[in-house]
Protein backbone atom coordinates (compact mmCIF):
# COMPACT_ATOMS: atom_id res chain seq x y z
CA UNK A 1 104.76 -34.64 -26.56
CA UNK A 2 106.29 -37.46 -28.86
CA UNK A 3 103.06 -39.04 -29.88
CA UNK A 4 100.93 -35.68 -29.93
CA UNK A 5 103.99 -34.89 -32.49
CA UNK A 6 103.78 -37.54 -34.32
CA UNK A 7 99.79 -38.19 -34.03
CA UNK A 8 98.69 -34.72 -34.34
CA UNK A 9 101.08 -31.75 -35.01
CA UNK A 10 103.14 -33.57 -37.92
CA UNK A 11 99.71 -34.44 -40.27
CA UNK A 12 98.04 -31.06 -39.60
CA UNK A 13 101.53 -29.56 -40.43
CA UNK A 14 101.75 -31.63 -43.19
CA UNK A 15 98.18 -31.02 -44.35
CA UNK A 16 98.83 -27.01 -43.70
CA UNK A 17 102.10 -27.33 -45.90
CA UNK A 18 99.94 -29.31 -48.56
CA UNK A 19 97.33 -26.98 -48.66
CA UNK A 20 100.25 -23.63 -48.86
CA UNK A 21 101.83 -25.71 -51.71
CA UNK A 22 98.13 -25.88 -53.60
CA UNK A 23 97.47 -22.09 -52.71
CA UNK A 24 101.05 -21.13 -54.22
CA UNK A 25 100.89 -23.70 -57.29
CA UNK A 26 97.57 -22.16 -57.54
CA UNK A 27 98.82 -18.63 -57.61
CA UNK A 28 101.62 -19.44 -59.82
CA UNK A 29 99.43 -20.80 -62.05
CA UNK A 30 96.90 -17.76 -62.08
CA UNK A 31 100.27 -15.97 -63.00
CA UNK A 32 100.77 -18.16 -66.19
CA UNK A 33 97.29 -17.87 -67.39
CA UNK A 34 97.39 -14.10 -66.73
CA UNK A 35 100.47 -13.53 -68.36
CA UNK A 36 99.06 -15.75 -71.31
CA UNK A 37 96.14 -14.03 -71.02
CA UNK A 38 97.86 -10.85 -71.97
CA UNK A 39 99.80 -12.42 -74.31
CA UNK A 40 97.18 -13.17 -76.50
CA UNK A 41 95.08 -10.02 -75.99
CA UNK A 42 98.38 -8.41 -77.04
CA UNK A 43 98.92 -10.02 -80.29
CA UNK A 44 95.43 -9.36 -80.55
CA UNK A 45 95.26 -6.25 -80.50
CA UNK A 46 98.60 -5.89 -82.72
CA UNK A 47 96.27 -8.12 -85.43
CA UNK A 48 93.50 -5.31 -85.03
CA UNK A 49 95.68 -2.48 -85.46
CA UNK A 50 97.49 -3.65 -88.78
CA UNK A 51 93.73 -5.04 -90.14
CA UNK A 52 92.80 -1.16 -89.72
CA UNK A 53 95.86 -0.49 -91.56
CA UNK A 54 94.91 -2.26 -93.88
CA UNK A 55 91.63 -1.44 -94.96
CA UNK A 56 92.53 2.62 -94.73
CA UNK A 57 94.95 1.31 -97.05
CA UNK A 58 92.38 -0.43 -99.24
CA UNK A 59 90.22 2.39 -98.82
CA UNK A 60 92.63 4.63 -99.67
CA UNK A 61 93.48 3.21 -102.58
CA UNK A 62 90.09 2.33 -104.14
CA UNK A 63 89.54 6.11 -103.38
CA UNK A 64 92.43 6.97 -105.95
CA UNK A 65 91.57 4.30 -108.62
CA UNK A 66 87.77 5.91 -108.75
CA UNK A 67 88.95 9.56 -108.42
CA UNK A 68 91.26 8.10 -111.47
CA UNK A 69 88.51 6.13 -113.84
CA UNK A 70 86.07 9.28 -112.91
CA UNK A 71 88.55 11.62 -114.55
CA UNK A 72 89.00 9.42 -117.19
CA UNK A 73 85.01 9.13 -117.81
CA UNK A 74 84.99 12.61 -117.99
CA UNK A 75 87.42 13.66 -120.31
CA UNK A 76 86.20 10.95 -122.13
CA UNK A 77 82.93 12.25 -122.03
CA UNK A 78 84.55 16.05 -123.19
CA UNK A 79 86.17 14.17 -126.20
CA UNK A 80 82.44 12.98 -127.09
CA UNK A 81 80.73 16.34 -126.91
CA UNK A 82 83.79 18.41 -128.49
CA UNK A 83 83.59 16.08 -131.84
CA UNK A 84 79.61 16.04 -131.62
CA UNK A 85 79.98 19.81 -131.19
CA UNK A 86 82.48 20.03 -134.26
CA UNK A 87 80.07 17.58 -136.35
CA UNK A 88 76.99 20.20 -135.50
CA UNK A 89 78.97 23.23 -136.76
CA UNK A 90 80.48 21.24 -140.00
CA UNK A 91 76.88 20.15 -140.79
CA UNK A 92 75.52 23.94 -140.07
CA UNK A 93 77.89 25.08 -142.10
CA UNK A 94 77.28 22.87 -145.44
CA UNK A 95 73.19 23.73 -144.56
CA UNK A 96 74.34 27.45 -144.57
CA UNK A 97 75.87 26.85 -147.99
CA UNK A 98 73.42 24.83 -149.23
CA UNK A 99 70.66 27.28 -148.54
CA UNK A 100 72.49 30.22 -150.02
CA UNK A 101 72.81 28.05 -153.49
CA UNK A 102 69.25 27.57 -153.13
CA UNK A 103 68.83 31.31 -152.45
CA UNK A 104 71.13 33.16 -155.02
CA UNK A 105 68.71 32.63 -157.88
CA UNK A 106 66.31 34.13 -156.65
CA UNK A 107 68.99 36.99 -154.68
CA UNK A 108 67.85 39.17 -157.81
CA UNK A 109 64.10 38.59 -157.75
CA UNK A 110 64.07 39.59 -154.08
CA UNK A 111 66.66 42.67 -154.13
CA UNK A 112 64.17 44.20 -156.90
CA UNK A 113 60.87 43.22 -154.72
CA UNK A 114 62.70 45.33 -151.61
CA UNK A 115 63.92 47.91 -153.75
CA UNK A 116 60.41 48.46 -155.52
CA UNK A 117 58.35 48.26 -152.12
CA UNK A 118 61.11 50.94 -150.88
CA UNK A 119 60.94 53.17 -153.47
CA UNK A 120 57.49 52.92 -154.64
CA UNK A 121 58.15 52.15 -158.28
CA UNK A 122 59.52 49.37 -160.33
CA UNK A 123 63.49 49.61 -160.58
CA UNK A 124 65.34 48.31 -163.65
């Protein structure tokens, strides 16, 4: 029983505990990388949620500097046609006058004409 200890039982026992240490080093080590692994999928996913933050952000506020330079384009825009407008009516207005200085001369000349073809005789 001595020598089948020490010739057989002790290195299969010893091979048995080497191979339990291996499997539980091994295990131990899965553990690490899995809890590294999640670790890092973690932080991960923490980087993905503030990027989307982010660019709502950025979206957001281009959004409010366009809504912002459109309004500004078009009240610029009203400015523009509310002075061209004006400029229309000022120059109608002096072409209005102008014709009716043209016109008065000849304000008499007509009034007879119209009163003569009205009547049917020559007016004084």
């Amino acid at each position: 029983m001595f020598v089948l200890d020490k010739i057989l039982y002790k290195p299969i026992l010893k091979v048995l505990d080497d191979r339990d240490e291996r499997i539980i080093g091994g295990q131990n080590k899965t553990k690490e990388l899995v809890e590294q692994g999640n670790t890092v999928l973690k932080s991960y996913n923490v980087k993905i949620h503030d990027a989307k933050l982010s660019a709502l952000k950025i979206n957001n506020d281009v959004r409010k500097e366009s809504v912002v330079q459109a309004n500004e384009i078009i009240d610029q825009a009203r400015k523009r046609s509310e002075e061209i407008i004006s400029q229309v009516q000022q120059e109608m207005a002096q072409e209005i006058s102008r014709v009716k200085k043209e016109l008065e001369p000849e304000l008499g000349v007509m009034a007879s004409t119209i009163a003569q073809q009205i009547m049917g005789r020559k007016v004084a």
